[in-house]
Protein backbone atom coordinates (compact mmCIF):
# COMPACT_ATOMS: atom_id res chain seq x y z
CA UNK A 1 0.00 0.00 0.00
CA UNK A 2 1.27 3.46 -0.75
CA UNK A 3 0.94 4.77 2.46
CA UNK A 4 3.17 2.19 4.05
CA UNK A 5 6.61 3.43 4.76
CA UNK A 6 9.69 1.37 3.74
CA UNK A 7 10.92 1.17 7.26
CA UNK A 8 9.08 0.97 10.78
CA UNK A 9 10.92 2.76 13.64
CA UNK A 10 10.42 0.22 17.21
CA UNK A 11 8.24 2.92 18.51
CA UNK A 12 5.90 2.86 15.03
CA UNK A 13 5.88 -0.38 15.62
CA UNK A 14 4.57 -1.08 19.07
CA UNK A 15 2.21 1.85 18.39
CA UNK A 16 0.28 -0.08 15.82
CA UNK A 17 -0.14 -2.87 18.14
CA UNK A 18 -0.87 -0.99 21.56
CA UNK A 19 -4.39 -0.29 22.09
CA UNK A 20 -6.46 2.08 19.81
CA UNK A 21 -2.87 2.26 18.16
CA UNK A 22 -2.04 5.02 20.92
CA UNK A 23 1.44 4.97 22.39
CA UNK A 24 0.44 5.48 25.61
CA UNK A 25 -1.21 1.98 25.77
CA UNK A 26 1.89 0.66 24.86
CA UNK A 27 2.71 -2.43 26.98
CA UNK A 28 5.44 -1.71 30.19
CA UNK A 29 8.36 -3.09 29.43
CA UNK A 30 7.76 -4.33 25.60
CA UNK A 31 9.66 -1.95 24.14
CA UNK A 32 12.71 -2.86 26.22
CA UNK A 33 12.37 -6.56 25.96
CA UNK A 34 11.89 -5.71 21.98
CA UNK A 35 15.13 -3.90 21.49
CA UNK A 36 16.65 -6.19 23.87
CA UNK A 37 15.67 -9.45 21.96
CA UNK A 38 17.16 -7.14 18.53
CA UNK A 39 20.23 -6.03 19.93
CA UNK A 40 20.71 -9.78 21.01
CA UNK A 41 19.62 -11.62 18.57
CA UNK A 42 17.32 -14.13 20.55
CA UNK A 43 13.79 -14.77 20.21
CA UNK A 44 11.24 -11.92 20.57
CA UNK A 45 9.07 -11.52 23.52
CA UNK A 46 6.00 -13.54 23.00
CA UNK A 47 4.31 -10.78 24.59
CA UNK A 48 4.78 -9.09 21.53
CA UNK A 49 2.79 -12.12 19.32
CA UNK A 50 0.01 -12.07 22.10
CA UNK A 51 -0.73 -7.63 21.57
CA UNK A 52 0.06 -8.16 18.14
CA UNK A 53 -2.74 -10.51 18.02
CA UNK A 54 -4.74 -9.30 20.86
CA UNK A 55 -4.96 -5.64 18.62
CA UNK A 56 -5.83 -7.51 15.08
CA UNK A 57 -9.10 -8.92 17.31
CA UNK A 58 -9.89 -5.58 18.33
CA UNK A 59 -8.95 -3.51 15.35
CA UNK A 60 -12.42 -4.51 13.50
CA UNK A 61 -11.75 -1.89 10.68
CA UNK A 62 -8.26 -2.90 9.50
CA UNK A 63 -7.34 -5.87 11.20
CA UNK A 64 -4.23 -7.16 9.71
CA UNK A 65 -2.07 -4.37 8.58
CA UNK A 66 0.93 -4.65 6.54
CA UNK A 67 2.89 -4.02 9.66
CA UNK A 68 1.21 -6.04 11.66
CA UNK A 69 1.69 -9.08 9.33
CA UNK A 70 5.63 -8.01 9.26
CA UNK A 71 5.72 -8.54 12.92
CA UNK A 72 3.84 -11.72 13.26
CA UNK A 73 6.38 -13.42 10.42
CA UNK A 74 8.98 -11.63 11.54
CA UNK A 75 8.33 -13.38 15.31
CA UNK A 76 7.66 -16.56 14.39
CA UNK A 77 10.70 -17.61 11.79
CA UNK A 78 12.97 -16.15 14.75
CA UNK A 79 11.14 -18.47 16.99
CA UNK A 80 11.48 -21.21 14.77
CA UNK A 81 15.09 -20.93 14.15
CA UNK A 82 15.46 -21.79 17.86
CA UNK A 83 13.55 -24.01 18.14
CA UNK A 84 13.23 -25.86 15.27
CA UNK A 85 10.22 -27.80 14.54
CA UNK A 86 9.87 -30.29 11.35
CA UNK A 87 6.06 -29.16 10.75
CA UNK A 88 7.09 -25.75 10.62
CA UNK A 89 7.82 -23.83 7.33
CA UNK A 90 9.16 -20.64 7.01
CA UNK A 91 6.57 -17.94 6.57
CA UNK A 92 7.32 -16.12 3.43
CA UNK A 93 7.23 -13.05 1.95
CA UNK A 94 4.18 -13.62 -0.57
CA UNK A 95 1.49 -16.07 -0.48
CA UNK A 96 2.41 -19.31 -0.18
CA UNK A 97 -0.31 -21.89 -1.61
CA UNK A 98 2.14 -24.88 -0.34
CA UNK A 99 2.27 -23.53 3.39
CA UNK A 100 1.60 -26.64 5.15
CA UNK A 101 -0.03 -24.30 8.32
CA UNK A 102 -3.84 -25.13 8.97
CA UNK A 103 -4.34 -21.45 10.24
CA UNK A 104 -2.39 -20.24 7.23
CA UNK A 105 -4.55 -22.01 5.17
CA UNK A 106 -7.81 -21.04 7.16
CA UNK A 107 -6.43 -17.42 6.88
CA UNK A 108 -6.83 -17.59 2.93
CA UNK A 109 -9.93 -19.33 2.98
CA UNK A 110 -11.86 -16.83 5.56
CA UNK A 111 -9.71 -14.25 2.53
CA UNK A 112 -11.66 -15.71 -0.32
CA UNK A 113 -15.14 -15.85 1.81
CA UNK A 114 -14.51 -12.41 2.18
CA UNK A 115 -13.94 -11.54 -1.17
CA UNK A 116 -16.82 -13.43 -2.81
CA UNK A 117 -19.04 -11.70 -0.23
CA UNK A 118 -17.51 -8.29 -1.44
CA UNK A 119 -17.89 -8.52 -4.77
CA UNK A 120 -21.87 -10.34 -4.35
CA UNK A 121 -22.47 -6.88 -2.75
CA UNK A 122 -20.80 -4.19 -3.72
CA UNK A 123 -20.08 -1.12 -1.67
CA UNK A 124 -20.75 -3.36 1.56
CA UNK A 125 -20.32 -1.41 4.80
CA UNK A 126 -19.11 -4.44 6.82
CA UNK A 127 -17.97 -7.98 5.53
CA UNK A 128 -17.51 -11.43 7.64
CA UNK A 129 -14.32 -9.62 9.11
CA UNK A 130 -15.97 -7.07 11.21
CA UNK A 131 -18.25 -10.00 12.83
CA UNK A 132 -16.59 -13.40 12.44
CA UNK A 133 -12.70 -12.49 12.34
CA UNK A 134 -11.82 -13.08 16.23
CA UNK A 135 -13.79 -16.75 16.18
CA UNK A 136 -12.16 -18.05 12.54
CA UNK A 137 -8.64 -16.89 13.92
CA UNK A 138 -9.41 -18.74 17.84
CA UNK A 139 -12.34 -20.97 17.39
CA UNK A 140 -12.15 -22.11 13.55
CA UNK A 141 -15.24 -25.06 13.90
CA UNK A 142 -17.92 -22.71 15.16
CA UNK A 143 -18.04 -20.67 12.52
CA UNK A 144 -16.55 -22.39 9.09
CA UNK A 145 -19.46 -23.87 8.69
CA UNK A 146 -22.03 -21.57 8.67
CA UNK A 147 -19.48 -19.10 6.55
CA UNK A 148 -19.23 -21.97 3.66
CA UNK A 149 -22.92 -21.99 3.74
CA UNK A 150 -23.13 -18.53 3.53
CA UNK A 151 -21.14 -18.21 0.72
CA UNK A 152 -23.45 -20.33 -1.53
CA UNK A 153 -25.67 -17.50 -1.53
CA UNK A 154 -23.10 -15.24 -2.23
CA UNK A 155 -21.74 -16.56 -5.81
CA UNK A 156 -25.43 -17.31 -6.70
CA UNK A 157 -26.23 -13.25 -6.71
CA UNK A 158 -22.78 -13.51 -9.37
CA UNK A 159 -23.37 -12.48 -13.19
CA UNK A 160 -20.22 -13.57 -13.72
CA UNK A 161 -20.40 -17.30 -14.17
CA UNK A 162 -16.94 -17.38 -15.01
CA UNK A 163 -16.05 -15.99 -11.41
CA UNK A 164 -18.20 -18.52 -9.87
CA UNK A 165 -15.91 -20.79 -11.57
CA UNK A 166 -12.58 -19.30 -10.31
CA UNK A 167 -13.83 -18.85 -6.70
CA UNK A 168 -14.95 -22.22 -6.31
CA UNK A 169 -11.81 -23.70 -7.58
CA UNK A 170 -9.46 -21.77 -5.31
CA UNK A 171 -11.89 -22.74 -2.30
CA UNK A 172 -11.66 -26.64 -3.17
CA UNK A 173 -7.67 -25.99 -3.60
CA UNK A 174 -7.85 -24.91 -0.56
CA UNK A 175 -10.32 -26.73 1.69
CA UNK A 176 -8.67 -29.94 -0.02
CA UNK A 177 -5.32 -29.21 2.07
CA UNK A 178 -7.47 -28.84 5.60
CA UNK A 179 -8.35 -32.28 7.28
CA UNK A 180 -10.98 -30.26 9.42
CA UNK A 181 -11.74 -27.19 11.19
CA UNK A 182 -10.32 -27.48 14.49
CA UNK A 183 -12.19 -26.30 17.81
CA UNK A 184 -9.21 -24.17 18.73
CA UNK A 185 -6.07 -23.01 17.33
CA UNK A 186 -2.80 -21.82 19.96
CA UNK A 187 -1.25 -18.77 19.17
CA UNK A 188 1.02 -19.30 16.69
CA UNK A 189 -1.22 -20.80 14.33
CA UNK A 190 -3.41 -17.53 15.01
CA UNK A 191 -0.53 -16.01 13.57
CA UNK A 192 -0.24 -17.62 10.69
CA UNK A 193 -4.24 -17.43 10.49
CA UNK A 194 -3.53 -13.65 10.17
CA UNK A 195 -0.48 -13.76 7.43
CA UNK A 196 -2.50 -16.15 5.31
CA UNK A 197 -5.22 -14.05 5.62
CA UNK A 198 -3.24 -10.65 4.61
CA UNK A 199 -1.02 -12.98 1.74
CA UNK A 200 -4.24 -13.52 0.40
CA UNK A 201 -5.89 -10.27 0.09
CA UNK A 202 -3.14 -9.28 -0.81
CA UNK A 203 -2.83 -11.08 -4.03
CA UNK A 204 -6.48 -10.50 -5.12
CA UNK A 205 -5.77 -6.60 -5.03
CA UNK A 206 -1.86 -7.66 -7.06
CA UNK A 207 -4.16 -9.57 -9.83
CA UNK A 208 -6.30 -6.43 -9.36
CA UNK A 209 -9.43 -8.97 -8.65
């Protein structure tokens, strides 16, 4: 986005995750432990993941920002260099259709629902991600469901047959690499939720869907 800057000073930083995005609701003692883990070189704080996440939940209007998403990837690859883990991949840069992550992949998917709901009614006021974000990112099973349901009515109000065509296909590429929707996901994968959430938005607006 053009308003992004190239670089985030710490203090931008923890400003877009404190509270109303207000620097005064910055977390005591984040911004030390932050520099700290840079200077360092060890893992960040995982109080950082938790406001990071914690403000995505509460920011209905924006949710994942650019910056945001930087942070969250940026957290977990450190963590996972130190402690490995043979499940994990590296979060990339870009959308990653391979990313063996269930949230990642439940990220994209809640993406598309989003999408096909935008573009069934355009000039929407408020999509799924004002209501249903915080449960698909935490809770995935109680509301999947109802959202795949929901989106049959969506790409029936499409002219575009052709659309319907392209939507369902990425949805069954998709659901096809998730076993299920699982009753809760732990924090990490509520990071990745968010990243493959904001890879895949972003790419609709790159193919300038």
């Amino acid at each position: 986005p053009p308003k992004e800057p190239e670089y985030y000073s710490i203090w931008r930083i923890l400003v877009n995750i404190a509270t109303q995005d207000k620097s005064d609701n910055i977390p005591p003692n984040m911004a030390g432990d932050f520099m700290r883990a840079i200077l360092d070189g060890t893992p960040y704080p995982a109080t950082l993941l938790q406001a990071c996440l914690r403000r995505i939940r509460s920011d209905t209007e924006t949710r994942v920002k650019p910056v945001r998403a930087a942070l969250i990837k940026a957290y977990l690859n450190r963590y996972y260099y130190f402690y490995p883990n043979p499940k994990h991949k590296e979060v990339a840069l870009q959308l990653d259709i391979n990313q063996p992550s269930t949230g990642y992949q439940l990220g994209r998917l809640f993406a598309v629902l989003e999408k096909i709901q935008e573009e069934a009614n355009p000039g929407i006021n408020a999509t799924i991600r004002e209501r249903f974000y915080g449960a698909a990112c935490s809770t995935p099973v109680t509301v999947f469901t109802n959202l795949l349901r929901l989106k049959n009515h969506h790409l029936a109000k499409l002219d575009n047959k052709g659309r319907v065509i392209t939507f369902e296909k990425l949805l069954g590429d998709i659901v096809g690499k998730l076993q299920d929707f699982p009753p809760h996901l732990n924090l990490h994968e509520q990071g990745r939720f968010a990243i493959g959430y904001y890879h895949q938005r972003q790419a609709f607006f790159e193919r300038k869907d």
